[in-house]
PDB file of N, CA and C in Angstrom:
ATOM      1  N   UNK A   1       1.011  10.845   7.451  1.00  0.00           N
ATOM      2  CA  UNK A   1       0.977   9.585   8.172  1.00  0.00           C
ATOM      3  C   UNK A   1      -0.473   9.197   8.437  1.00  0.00           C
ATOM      4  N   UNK A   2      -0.469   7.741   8.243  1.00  0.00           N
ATOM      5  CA  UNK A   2      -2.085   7.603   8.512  1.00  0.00           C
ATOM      6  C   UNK A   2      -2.213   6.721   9.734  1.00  0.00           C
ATOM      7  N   UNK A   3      -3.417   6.866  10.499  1.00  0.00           N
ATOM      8  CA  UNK A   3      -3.691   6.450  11.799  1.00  0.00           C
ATOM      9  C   UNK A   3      -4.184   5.098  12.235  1.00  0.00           C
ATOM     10  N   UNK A   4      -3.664   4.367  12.941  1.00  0.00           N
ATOM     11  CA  UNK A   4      -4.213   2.677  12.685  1.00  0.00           C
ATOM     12  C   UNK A   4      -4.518   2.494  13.892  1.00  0.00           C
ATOM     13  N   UNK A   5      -5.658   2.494  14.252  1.00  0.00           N
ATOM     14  CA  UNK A   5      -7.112   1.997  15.207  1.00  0.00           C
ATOM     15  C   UNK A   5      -7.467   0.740  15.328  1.00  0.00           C
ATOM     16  N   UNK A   6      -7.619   0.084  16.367  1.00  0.00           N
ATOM     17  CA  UNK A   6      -8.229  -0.880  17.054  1.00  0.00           C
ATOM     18  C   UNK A   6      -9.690  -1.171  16.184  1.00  0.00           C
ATOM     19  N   UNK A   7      -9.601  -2.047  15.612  1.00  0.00           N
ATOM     20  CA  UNK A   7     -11.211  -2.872  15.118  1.00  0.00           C
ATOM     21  C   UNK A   7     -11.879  -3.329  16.140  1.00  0.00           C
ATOM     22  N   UNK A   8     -11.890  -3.315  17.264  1.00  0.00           N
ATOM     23  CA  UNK A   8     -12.941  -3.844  18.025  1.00  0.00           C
ATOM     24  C   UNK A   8     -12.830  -2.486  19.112  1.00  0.00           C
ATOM     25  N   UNK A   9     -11.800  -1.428  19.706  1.00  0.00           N
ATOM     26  CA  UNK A   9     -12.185  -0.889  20.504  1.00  0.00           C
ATOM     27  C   UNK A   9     -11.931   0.579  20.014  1.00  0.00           C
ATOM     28  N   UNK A  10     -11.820   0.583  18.852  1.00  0.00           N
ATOM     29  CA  UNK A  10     -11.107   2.243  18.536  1.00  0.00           C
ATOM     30  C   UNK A  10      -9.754   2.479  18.726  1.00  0.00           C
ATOM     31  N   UNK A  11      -9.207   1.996  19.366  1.00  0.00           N
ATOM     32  CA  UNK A  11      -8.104   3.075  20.189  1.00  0.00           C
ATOM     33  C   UNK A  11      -7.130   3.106  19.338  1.00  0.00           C
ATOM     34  N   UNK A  12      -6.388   4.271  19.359  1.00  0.00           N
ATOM     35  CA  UNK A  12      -5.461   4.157  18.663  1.00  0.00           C
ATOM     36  C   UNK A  12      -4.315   3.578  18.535  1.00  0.00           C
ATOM     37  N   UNK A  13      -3.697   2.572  17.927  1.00  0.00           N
ATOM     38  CA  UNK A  13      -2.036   1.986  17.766  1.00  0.00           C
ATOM     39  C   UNK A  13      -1.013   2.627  18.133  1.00  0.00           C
ATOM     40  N   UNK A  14      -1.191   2.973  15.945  1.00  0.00           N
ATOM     41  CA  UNK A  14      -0.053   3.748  15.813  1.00  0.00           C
ATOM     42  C   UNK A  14      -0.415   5.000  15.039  1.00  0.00           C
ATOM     43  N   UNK A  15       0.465   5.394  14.150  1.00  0.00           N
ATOM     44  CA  UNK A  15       0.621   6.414  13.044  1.00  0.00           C
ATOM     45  C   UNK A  15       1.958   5.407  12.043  1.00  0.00           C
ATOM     46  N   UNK A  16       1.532   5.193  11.126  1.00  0.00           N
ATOM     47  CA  UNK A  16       2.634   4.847  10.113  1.00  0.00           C
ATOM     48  C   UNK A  16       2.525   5.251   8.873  1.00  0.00           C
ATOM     49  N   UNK A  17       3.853   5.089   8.323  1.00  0.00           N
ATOM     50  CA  UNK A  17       3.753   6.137   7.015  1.00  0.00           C
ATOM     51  C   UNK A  17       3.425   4.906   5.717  1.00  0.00           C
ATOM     52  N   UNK A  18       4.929   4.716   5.330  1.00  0.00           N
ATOM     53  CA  UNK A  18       4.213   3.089   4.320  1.00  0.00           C
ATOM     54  C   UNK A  18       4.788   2.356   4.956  1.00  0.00           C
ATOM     55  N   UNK A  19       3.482   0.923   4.374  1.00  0.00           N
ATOM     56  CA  UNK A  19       3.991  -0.433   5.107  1.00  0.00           C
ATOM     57  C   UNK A  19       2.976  -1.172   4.076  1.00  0.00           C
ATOM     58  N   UNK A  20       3.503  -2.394   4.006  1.00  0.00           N
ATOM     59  CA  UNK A  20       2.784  -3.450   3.084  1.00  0.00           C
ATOM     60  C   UNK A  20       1.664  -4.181   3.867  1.00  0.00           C
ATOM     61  N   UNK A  21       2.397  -4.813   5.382  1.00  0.00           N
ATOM     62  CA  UNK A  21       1.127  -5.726   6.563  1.00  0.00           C
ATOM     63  C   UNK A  21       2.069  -5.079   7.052  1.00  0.00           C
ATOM     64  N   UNK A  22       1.143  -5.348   8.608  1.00  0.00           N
ATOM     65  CA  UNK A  22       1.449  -4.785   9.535  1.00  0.00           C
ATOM     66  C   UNK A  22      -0.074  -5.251  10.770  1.00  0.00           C
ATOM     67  N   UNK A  23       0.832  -6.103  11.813  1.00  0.00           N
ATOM     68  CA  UNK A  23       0.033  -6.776  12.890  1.00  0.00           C
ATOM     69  C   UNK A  23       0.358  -6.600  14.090  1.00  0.00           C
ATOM     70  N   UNK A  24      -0.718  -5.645  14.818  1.00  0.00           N
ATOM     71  CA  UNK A  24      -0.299  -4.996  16.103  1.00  0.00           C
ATOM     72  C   UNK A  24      -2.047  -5.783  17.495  1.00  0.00           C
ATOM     73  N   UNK A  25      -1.527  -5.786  17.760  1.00  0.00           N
ATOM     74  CA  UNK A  25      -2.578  -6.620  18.641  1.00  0.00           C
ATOM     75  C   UNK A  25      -2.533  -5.349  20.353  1.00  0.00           C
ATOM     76  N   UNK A  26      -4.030  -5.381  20.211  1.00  0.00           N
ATOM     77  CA  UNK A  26      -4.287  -4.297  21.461  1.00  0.00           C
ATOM     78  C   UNK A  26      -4.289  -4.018  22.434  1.00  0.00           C
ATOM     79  N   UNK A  27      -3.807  -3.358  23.184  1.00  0.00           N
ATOM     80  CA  UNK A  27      -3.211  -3.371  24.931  1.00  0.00           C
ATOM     81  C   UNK A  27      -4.522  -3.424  25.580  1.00  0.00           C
ATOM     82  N   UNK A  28      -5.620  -2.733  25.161  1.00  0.00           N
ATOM     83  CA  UNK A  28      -6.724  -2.394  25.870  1.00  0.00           C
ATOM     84  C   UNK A  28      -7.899  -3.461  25.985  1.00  0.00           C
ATOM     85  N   UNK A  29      -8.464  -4.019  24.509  1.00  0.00           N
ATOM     86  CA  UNK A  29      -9.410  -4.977  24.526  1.00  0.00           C
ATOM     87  C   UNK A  29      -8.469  -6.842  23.775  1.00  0.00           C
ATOM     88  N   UNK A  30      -7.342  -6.344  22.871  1.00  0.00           N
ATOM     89  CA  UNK A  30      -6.366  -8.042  23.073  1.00  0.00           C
ATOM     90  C   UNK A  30      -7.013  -8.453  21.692  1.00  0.00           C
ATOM     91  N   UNK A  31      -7.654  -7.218  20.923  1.00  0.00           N
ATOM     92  CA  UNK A  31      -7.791  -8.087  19.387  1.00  0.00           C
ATOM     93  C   UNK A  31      -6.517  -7.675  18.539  1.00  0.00           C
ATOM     94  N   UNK A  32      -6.401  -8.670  18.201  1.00  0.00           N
ATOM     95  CA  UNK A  32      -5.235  -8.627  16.506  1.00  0.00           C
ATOM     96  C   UNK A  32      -5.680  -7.881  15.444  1.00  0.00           C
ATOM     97  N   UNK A  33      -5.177  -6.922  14.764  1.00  0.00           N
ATOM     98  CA  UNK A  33      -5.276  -6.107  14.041  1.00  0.00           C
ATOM     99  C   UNK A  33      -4.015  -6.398  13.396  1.00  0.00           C
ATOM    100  N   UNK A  34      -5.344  -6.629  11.932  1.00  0.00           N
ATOM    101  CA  UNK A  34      -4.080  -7.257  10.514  1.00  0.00           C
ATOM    102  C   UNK A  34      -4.325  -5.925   9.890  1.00  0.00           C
ATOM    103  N   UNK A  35      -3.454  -5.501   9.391  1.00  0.00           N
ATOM    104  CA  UNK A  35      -3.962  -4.476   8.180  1.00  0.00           C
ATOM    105  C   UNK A  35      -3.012  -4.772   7.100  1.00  0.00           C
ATOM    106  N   UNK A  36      -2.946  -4.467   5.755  1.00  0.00           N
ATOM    107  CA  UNK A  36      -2.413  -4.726   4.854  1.00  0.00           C
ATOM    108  C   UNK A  36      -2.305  -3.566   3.932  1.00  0.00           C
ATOM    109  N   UNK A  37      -1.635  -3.069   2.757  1.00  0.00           N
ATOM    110  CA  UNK A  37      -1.698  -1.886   2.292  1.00  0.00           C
ATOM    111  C   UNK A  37      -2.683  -2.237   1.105  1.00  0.00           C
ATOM    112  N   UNK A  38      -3.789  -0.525   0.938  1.00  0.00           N
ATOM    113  CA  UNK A  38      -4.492  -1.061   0.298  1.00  0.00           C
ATOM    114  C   UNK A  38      -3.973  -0.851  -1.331  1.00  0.00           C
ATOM    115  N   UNK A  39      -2.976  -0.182  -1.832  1.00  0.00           N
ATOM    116  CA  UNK A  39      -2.637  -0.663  -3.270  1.00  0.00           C
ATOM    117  C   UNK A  39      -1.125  -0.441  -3.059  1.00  0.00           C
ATOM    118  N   UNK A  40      -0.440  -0.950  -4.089  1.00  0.00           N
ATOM    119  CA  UNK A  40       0.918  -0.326  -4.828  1.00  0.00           C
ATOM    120  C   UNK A  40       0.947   0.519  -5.167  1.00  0.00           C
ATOM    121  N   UNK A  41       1.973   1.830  -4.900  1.00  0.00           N
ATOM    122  CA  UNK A  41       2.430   2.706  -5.822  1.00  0.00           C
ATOM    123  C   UNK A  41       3.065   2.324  -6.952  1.00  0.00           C
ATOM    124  N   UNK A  42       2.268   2.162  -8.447  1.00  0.00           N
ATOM    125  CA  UNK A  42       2.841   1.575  -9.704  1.00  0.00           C
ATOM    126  C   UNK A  42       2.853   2.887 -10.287  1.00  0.00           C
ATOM    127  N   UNK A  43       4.488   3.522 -10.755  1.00  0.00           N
ATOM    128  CA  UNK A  43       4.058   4.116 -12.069  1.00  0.00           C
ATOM    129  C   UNK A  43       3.588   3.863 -13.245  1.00  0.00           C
ATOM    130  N   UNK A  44       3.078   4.856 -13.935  1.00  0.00           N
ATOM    131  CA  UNK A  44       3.133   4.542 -15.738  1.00  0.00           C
ATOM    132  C   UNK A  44       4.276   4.222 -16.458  1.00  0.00           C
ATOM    133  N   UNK A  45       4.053   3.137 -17.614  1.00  0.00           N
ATOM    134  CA  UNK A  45       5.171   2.956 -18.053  1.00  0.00           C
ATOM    135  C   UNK A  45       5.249   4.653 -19.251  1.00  0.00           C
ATOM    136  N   UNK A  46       4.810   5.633 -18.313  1.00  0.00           N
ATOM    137  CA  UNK A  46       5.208   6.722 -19.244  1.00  0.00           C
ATOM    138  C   UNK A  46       6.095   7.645 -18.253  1.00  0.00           C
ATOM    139  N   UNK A  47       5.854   7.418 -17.381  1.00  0.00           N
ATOM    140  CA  UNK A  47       6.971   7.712 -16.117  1.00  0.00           C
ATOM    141  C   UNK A  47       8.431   7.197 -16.073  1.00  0.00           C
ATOM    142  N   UNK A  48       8.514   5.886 -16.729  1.00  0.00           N
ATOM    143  CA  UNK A  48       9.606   5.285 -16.801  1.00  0.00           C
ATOM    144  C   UNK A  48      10.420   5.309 -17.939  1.00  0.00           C
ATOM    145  N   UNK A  49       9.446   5.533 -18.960  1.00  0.00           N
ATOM    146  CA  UNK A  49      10.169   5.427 -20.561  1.00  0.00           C
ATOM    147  C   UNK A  49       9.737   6.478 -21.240  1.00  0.00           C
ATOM    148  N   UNK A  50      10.887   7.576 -20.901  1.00  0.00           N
ATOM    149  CA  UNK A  50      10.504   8.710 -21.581  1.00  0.00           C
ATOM    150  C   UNK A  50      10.656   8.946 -23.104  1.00  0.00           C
ATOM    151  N   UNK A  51      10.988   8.074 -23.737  1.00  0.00           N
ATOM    152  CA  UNK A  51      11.412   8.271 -25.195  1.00  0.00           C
ATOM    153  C   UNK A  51      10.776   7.095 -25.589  1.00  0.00           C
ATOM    154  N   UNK A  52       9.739   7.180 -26.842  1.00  0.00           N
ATOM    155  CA  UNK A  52       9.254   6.279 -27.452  1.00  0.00           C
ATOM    156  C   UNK A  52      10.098   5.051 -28.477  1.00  0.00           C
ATOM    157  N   UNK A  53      11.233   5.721 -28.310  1.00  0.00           N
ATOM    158  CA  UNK A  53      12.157   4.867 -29.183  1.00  0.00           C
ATOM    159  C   UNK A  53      13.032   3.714 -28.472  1.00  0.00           C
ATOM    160  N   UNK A  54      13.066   4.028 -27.064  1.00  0.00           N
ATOM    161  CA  UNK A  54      13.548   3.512 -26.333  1.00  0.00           C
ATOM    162  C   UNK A  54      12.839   2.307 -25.363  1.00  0.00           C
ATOM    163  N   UNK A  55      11.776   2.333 -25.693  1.00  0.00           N
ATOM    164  CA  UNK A  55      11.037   1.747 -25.287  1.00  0.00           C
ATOM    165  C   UNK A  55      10.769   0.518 -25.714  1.00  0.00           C
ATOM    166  N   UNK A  56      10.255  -0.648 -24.914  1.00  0.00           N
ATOM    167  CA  UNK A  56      10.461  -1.953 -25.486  1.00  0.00           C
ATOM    168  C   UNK A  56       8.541  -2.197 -25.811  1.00  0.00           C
ATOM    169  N   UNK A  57       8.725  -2.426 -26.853  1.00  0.00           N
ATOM    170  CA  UNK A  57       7.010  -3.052 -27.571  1.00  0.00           C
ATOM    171  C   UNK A  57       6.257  -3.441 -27.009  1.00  0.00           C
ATOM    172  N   UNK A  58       5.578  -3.122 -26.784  1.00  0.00           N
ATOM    173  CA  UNK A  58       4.188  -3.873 -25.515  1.00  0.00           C
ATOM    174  C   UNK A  58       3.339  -4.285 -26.388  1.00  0.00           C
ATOM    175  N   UNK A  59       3.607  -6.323 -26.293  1.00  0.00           N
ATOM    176  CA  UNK A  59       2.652  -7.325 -27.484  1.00  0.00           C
ATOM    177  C   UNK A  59       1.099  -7.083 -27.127  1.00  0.00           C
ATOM    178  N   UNK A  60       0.587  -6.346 -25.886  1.00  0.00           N
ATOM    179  CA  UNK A  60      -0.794  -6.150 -25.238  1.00  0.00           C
ATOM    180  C   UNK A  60      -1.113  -5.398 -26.140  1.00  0.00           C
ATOM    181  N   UNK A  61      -0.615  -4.481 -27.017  1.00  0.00           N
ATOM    182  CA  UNK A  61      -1.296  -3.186 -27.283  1.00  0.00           C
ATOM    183  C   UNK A  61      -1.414  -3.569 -28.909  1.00  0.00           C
ATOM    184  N   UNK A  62      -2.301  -3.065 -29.228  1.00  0.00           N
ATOM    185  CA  UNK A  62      -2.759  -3.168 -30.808  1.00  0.00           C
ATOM    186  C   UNK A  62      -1.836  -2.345 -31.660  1.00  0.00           C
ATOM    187  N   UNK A  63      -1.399  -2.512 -32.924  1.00  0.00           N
ATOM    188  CA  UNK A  63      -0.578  -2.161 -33.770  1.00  0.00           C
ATOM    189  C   UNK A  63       0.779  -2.113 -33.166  1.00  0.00           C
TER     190      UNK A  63
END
């Protein structure tokens, strides 16, 4: 779990595990705290398509 702190006074929020946004505004100093997630968990499309035969053609890729 990661820890989400006050931008203007430190203090701590919360603890959350995943979240995309997330807007908690501070008991102590009253700033808004936006946070947003900083990437997607994307697999590989080699994670998803385990068989090359099965797989649909990707026009991006050369040959």
């Amino acid at each position: 779990m990661k820890e989400v702190r006050c931008g203007g006074c430190n203090r701590l929020l919360a603890r959350v595990g995943q979240y995309d946004q997330i807007q908690i505004k501070c008991p102590r100093c009253g700033t808004l705290n936006h946070l947003k997630a900083e990437s997607l968990l994307i697999a590989p499309p080699s994670a998803t398509c385990r068989q090359e035969a099965s797989c649909p053609p990707n026009p991006s890729s050369p040959g």
